[in-house]
C-alpha atoms as a PDB file:
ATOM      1  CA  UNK A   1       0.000   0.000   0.000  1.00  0.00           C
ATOM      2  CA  UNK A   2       1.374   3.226  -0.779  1.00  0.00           C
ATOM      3  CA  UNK A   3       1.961   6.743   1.639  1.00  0.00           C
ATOM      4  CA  UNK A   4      -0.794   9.172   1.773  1.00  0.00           C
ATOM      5  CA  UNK A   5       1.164  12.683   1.908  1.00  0.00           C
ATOM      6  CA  UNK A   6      -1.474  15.100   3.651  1.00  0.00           C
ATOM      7  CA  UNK A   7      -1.171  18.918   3.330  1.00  0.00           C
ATOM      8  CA  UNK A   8      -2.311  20.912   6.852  1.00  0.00           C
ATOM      9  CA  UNK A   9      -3.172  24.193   6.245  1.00  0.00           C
ATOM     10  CA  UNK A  10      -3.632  27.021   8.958  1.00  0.00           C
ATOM     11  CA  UNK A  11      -5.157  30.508   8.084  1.00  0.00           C
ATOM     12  CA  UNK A  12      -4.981  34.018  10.146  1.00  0.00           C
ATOM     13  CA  UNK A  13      -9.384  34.311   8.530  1.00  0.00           C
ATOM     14  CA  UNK A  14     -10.637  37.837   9.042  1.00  0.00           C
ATOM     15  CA  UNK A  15     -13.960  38.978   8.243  1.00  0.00           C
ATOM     16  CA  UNK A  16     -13.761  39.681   4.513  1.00  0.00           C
ATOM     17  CA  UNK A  17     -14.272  36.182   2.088  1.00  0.00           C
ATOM     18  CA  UNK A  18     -12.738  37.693  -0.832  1.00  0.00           C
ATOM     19  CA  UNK A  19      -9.344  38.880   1.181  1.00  0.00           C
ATOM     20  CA  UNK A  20      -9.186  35.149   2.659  1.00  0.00           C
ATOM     21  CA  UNK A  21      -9.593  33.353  -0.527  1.00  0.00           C
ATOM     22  CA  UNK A  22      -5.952  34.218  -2.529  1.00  0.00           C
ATOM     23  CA  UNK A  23      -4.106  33.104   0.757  1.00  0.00           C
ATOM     24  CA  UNK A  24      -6.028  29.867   1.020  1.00  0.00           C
ATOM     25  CA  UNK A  25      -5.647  28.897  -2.721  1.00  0.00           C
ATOM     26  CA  UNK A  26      -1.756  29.864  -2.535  1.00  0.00           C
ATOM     27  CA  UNK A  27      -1.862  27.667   0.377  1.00  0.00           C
ATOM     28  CA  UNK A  28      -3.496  24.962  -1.038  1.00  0.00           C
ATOM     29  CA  UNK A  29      -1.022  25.417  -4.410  1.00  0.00           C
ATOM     30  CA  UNK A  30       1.996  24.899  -1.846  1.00  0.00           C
ATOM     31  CA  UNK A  31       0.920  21.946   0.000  1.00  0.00           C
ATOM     32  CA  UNK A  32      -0.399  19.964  -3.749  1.00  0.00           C
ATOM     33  CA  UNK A  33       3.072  21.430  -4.763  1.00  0.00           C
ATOM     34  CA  UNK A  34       4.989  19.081  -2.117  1.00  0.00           C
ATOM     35  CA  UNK A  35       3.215  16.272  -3.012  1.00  0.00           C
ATOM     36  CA  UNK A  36      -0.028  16.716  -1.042  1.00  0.00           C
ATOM     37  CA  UNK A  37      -3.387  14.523  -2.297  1.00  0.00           C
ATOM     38  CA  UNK A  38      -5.209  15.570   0.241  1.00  0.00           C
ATOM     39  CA  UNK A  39      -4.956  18.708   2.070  1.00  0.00           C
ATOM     40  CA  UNK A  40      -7.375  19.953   4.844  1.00  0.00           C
ATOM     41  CA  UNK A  41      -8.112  23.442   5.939  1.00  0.00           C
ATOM     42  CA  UNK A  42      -9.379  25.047   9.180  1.00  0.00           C
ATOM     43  CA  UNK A  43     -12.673  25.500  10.467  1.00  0.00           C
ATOM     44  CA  UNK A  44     -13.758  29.166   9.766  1.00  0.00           C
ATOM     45  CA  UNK A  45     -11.826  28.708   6.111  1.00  0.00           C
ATOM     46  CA  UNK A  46     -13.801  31.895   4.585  1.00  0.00           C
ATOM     47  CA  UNK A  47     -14.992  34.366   7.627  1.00  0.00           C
ATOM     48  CA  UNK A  48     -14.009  34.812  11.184  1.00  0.00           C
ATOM     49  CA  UNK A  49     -16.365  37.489  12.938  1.00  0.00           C
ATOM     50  CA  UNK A  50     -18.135  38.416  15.973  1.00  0.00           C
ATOM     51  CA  UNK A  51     -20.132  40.725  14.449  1.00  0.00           C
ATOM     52  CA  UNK A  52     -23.455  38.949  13.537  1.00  0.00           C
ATOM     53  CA  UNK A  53     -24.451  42.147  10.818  1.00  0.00           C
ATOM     54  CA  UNK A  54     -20.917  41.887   9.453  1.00  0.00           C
ATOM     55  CA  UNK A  55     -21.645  37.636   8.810  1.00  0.00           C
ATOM     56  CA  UNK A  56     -25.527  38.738   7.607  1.00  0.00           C
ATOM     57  CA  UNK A  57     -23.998  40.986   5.149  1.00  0.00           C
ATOM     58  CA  UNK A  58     -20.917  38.729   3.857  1.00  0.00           C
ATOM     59  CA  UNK A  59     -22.481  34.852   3.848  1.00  0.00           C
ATOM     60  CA  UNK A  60     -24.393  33.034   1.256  1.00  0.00           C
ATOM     61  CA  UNK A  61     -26.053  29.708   0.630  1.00  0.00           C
ATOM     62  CA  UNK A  62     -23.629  26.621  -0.299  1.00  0.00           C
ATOM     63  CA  UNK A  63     -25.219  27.159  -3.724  1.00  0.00           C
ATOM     64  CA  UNK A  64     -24.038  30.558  -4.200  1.00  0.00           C
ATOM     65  CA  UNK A  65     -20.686  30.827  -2.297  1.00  0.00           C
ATOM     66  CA  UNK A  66     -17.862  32.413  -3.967  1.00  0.00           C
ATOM     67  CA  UNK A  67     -15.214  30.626  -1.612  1.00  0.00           C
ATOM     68  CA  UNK A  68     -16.770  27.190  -1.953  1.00  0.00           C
ATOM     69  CA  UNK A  69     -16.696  27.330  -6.116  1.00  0.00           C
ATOM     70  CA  UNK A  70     -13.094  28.653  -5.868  1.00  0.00           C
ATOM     71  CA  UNK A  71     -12.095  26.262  -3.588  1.00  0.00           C
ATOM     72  CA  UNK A  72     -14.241  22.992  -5.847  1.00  0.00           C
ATOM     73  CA  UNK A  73     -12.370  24.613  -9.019  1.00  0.00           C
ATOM     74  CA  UNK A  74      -8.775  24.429  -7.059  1.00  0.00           C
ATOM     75  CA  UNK A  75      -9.270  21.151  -6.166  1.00  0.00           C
ATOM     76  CA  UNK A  76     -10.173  19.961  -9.371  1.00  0.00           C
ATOM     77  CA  UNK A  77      -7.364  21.677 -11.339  1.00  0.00           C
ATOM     78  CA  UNK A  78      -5.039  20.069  -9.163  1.00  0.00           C
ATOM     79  CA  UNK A  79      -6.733  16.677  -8.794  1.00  0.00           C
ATOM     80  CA  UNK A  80      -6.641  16.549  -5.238  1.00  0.00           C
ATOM     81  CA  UNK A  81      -8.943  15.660  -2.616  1.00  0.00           C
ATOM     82  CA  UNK A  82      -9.570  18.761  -0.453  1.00  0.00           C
ATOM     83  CA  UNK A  83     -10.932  18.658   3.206  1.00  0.00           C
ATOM     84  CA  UNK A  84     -12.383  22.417   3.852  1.00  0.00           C
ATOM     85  CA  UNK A  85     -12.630  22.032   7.484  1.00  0.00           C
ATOM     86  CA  UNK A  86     -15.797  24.140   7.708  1.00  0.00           C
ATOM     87  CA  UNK A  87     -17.498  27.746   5.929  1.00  0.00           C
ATOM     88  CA  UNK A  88     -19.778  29.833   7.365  1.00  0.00           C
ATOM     89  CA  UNK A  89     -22.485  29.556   5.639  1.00  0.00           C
ATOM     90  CA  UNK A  90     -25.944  31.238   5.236  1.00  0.00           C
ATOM     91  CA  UNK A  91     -28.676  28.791   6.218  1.00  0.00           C
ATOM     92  CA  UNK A  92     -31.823  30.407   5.453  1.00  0.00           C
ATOM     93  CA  UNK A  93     -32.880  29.614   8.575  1.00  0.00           C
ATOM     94  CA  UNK A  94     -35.788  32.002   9.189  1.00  0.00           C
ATOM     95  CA  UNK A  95     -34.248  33.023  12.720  1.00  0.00           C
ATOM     96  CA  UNK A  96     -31.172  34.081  10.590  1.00  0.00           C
ATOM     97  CA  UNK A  97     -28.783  31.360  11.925  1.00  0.00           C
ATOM     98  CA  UNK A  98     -25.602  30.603  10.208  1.00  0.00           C
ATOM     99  CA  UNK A  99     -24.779  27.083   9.116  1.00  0.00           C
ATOM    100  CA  UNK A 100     -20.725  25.569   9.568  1.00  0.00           C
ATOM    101  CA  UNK A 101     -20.297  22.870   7.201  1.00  0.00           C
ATOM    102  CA  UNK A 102     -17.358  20.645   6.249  1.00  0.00           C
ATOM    103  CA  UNK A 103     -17.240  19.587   2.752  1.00  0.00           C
ATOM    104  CA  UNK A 104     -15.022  17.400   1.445  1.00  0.00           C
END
């Protein structure tokens, strides 16, 4: 049976998706780059915020997330298998929770 090499990647996540997206993916990049298959973020991988208007504002459905498409597309153009260890997500929860899903 052959080794598994596994990439472990931690993030410093503020509260802006966009601005935590290019050091994720050039994270991701470096750990396929040494040989990674399978690489696994943090929990939190797109926002980190106490400020429940400031999550309202910035989260959307799986369906619709910019972070979770970029991420899909990285991990496909790479052929890797990619662990995001959890997004904020929005729910649609009618009492406005949020929802923090892992997706492999």
């Amino acid at each position: 049976m052959g080794a598994l090499t596994v990439g472990l990647i931690q993030l410093t996540v503020g509260d802006d998706p966009a601005a935590n997206l290019g050091p994720t993916i050039a994270l991701i990049r470096k750990a396929a780059g040494r040989g990674a298959r399978l690489v696994l973020t943090p929990e939190a991988t797109n926002l980190l915020s106490p400020d429940r208007a400031r999550q309202a504002a910035m989260l959307r459905p799986e369906d619709q997330d910019a972070t979770l498409a970029a991420l899909r597309a990285e991990a496909r153009a790479l052929d890797i298998w990619l662990l995001v260890g959890s997004l904020a997500l929005a729910s649609g929860d009618a009492d406005g929770r949020f929802a923090n899903r892992s997706l492999l």
